[in-house]
N, C-alpha and C. Protein backbone atom coordinates (compact mmCIF):
# COMPACT_ATOMS: atom_id res chain seq x y z
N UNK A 1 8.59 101.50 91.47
CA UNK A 1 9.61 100.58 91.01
C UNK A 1 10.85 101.38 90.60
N UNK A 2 12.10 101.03 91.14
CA UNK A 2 13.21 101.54 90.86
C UNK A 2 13.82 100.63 89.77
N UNK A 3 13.92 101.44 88.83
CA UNK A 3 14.84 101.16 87.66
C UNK A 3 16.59 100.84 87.93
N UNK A 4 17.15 100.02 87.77
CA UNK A 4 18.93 100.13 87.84
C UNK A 4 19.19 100.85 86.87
N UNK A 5 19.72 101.82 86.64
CA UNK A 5 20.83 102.25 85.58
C UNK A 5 22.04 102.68 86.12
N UNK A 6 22.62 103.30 84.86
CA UNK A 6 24.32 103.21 84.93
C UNK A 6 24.45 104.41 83.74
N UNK A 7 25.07 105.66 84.88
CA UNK A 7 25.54 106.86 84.26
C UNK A 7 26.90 107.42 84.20
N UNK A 8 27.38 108.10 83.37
CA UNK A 8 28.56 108.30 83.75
C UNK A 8 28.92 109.76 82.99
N UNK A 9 30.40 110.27 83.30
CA UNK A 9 30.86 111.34 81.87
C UNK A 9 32.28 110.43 81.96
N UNK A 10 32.72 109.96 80.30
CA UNK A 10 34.11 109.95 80.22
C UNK A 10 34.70 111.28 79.03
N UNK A 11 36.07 111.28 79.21
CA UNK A 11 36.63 111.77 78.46
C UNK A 11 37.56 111.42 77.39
N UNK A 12 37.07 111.62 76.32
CA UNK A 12 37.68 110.84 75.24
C UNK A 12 38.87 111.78 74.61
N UNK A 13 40.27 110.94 74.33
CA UNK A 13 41.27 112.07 73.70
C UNK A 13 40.85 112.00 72.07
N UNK A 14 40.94 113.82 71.69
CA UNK A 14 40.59 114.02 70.69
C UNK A 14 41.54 114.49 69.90
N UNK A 15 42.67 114.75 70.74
CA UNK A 15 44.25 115.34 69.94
C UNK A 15 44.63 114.90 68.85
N UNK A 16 44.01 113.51 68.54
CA UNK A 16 44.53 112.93 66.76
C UNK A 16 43.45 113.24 65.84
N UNK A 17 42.41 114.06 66.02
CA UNK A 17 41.75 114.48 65.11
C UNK A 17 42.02 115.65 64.55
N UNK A 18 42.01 115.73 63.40
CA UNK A 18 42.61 117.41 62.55
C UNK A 18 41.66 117.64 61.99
N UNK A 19 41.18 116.86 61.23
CA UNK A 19 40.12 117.30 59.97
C UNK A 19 38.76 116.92 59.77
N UNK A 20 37.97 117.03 59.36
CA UNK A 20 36.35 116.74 60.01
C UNK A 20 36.12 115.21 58.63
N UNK A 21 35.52 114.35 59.72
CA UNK A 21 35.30 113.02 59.05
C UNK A 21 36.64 111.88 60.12
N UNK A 22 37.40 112.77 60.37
CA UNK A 22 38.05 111.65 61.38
C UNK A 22 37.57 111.70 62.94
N UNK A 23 37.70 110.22 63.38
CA UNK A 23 37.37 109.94 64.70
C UNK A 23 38.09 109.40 65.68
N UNK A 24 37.99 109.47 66.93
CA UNK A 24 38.78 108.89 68.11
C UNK A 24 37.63 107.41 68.91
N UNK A 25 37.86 106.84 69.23
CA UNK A 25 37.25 105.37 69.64
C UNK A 25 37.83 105.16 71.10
N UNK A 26 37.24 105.05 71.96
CA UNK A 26 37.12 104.45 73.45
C UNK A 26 36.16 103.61 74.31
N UNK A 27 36.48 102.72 74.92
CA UNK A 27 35.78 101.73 75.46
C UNK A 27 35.44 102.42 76.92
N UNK A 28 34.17 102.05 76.89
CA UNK A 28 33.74 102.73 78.55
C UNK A 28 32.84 101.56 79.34
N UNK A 29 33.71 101.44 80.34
CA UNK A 29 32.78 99.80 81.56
C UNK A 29 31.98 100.55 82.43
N UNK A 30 30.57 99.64 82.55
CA UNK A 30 29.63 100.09 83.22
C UNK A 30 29.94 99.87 84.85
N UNK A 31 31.10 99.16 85.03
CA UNK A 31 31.37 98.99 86.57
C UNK A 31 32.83 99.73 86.58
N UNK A 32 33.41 100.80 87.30
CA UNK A 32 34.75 101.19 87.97
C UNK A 32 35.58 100.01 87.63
N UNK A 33 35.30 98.99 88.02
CA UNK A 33 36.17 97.73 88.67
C UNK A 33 36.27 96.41 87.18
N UNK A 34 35.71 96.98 86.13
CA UNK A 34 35.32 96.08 85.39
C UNK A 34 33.94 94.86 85.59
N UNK A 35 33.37 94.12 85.35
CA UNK A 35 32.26 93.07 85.68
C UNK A 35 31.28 93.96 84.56
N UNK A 36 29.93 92.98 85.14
CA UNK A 36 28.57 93.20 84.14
C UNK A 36 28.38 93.94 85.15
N UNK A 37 27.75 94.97 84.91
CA UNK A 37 26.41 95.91 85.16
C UNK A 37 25.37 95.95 84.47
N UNK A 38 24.79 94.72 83.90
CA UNK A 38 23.74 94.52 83.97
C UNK A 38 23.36 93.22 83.52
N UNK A 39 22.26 92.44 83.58
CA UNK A 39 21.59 91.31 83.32
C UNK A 39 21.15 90.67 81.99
N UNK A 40 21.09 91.68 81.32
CA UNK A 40 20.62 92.14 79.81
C UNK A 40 21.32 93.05 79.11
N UNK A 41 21.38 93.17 77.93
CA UNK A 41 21.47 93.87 76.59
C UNK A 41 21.14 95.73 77.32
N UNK A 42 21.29 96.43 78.36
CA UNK A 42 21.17 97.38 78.06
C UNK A 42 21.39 98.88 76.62
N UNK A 43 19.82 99.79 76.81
CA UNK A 43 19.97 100.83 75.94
C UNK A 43 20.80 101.97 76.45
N UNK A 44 21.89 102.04 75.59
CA UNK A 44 22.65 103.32 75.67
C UNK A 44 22.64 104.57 75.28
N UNK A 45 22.46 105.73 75.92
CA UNK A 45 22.52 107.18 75.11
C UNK A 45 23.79 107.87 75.41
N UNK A 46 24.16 108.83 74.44
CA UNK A 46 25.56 109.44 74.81
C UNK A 46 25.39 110.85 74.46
N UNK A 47 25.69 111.52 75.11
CA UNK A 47 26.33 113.24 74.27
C UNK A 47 26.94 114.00 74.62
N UNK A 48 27.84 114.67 73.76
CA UNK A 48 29.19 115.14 73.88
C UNK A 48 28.92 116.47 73.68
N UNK A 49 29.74 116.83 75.14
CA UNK A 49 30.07 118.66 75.41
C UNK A 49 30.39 119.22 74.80
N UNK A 50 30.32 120.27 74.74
CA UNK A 50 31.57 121.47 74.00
C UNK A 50 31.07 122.01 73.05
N UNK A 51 31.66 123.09 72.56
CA UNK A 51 31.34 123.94 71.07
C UNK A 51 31.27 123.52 69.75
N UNK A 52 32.50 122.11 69.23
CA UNK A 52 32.27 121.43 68.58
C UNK A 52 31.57 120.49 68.36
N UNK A 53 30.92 120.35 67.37
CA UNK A 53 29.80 118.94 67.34
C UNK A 53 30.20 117.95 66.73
N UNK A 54 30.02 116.83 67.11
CA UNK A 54 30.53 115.10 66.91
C UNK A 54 29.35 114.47 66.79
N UNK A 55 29.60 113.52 65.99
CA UNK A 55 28.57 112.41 65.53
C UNK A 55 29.00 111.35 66.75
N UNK A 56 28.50 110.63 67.32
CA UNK A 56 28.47 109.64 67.46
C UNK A 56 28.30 108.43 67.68
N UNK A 57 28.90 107.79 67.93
CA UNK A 57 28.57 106.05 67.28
C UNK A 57 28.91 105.07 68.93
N UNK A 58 28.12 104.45 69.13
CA UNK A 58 27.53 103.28 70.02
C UNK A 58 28.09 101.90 69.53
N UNK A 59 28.84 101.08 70.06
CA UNK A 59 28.79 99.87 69.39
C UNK A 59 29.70 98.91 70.25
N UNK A 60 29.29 97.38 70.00
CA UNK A 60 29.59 96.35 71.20
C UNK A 60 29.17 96.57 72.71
N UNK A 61 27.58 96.84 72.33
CA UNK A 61 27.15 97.28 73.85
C UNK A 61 27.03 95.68 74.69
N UNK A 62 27.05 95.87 75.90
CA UNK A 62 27.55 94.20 75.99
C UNK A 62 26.88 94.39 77.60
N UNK A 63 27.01 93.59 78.50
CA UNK A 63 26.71 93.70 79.83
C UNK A 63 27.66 94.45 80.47
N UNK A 64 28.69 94.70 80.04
CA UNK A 64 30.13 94.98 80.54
C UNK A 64 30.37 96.56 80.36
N UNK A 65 29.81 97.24 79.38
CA UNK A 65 29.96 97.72 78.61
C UNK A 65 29.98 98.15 77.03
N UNK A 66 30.54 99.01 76.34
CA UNK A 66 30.62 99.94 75.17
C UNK A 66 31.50 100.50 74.65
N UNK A 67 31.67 100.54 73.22
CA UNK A 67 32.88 101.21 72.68
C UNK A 67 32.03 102.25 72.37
N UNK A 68 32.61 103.87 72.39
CA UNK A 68 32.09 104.93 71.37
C UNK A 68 33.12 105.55 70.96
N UNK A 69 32.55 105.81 69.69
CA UNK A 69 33.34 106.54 68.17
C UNK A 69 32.95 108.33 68.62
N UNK A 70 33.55 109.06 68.57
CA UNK A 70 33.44 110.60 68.20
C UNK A 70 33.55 110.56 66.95
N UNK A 71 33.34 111.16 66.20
CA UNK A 71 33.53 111.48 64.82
C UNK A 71 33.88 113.11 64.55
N UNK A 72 34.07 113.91 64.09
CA UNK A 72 34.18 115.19 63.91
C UNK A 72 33.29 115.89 62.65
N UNK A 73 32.23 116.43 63.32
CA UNK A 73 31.42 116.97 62.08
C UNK A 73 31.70 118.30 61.54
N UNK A 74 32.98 119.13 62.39
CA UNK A 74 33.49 120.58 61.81
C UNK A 74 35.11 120.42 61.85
N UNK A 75 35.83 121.25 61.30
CA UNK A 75 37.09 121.22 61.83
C UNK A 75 37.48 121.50 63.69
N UNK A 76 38.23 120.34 64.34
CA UNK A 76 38.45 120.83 65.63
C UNK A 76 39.18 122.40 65.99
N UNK A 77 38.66 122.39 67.39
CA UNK A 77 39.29 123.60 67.80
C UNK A 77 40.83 123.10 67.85
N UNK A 78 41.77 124.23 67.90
CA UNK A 78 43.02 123.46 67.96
C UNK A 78 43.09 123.40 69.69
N UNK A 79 44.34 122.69 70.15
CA UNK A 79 44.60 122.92 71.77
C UNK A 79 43.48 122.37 72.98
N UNK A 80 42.45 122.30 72.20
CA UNK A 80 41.66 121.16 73.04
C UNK A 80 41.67 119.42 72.57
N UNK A 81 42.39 118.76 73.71
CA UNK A 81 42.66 117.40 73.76
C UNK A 81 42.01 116.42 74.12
N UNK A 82 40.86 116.82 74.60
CA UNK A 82 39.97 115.70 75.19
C UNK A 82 38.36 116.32 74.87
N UNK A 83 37.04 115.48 74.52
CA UNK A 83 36.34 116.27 75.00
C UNK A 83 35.33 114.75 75.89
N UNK A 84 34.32 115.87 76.85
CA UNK A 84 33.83 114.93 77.91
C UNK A 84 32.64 114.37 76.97
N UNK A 85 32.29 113.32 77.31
CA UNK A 85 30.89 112.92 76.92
C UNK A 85 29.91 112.49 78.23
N UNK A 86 28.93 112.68 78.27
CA UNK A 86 28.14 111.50 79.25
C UNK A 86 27.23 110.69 78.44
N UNK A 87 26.79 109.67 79.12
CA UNK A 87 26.78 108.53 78.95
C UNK A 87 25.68 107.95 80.22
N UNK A 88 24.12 107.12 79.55
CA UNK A 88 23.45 106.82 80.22
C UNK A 88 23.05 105.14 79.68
N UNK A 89 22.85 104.68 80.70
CA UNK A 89 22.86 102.64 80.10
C UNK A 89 21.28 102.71 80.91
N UNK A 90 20.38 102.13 80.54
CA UNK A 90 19.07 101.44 81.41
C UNK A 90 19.04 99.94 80.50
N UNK A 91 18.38 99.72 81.34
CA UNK A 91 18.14 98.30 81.35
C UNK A 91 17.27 97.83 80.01
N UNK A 92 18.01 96.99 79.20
CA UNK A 92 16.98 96.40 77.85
C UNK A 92 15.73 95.43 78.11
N UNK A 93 15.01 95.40 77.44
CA UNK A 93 13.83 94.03 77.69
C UNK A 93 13.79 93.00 77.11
């Protein structure tokens, strides 16, 4: 049995974060084109690249998609503006 899921990496801008406890927020669609990608409530996992470590936060997971929060758990590096996350959706029950 083949499972549907829905993977991705986005990149979230992190340039307005300075100080650790602040966060950047972006919405990510499970279809290119916008629509549902999926039938149900899919479970989402996320985690973010790089040297610095980020908390983060999942929320308004929807058929459509997800908003996620970075948070900053050290002071950022300076001069890096974005960092990538990936991002995996399967199907809820």
């Amino acid at each position: 049995m083949q499972i549907a899921r829905r993977n991705g990496v986005v990149s979230v801008d992190v340039s307005g974060i300075r100080t650790i406890g602040e966060s950047a927020t972006q919405r990510v669609d499970f279809e290119s084109g916008g629509g549902a990608g999926f039938s149900t409530i899919p479970l989402v996992s996320a985690i973010a690249l790089g040297d610095v470590p980020y908390a983060i936060n999942l929320s308004g997971v929807g058929l459509e998609g997800f908003t996620l929060t970075l948070t900053a758990l050290q002071p950022p590096q300076s001069g890096i503006p974005s960092v990538e996350v990936d991002w995996l959706a399967l199907p809820g029950s």
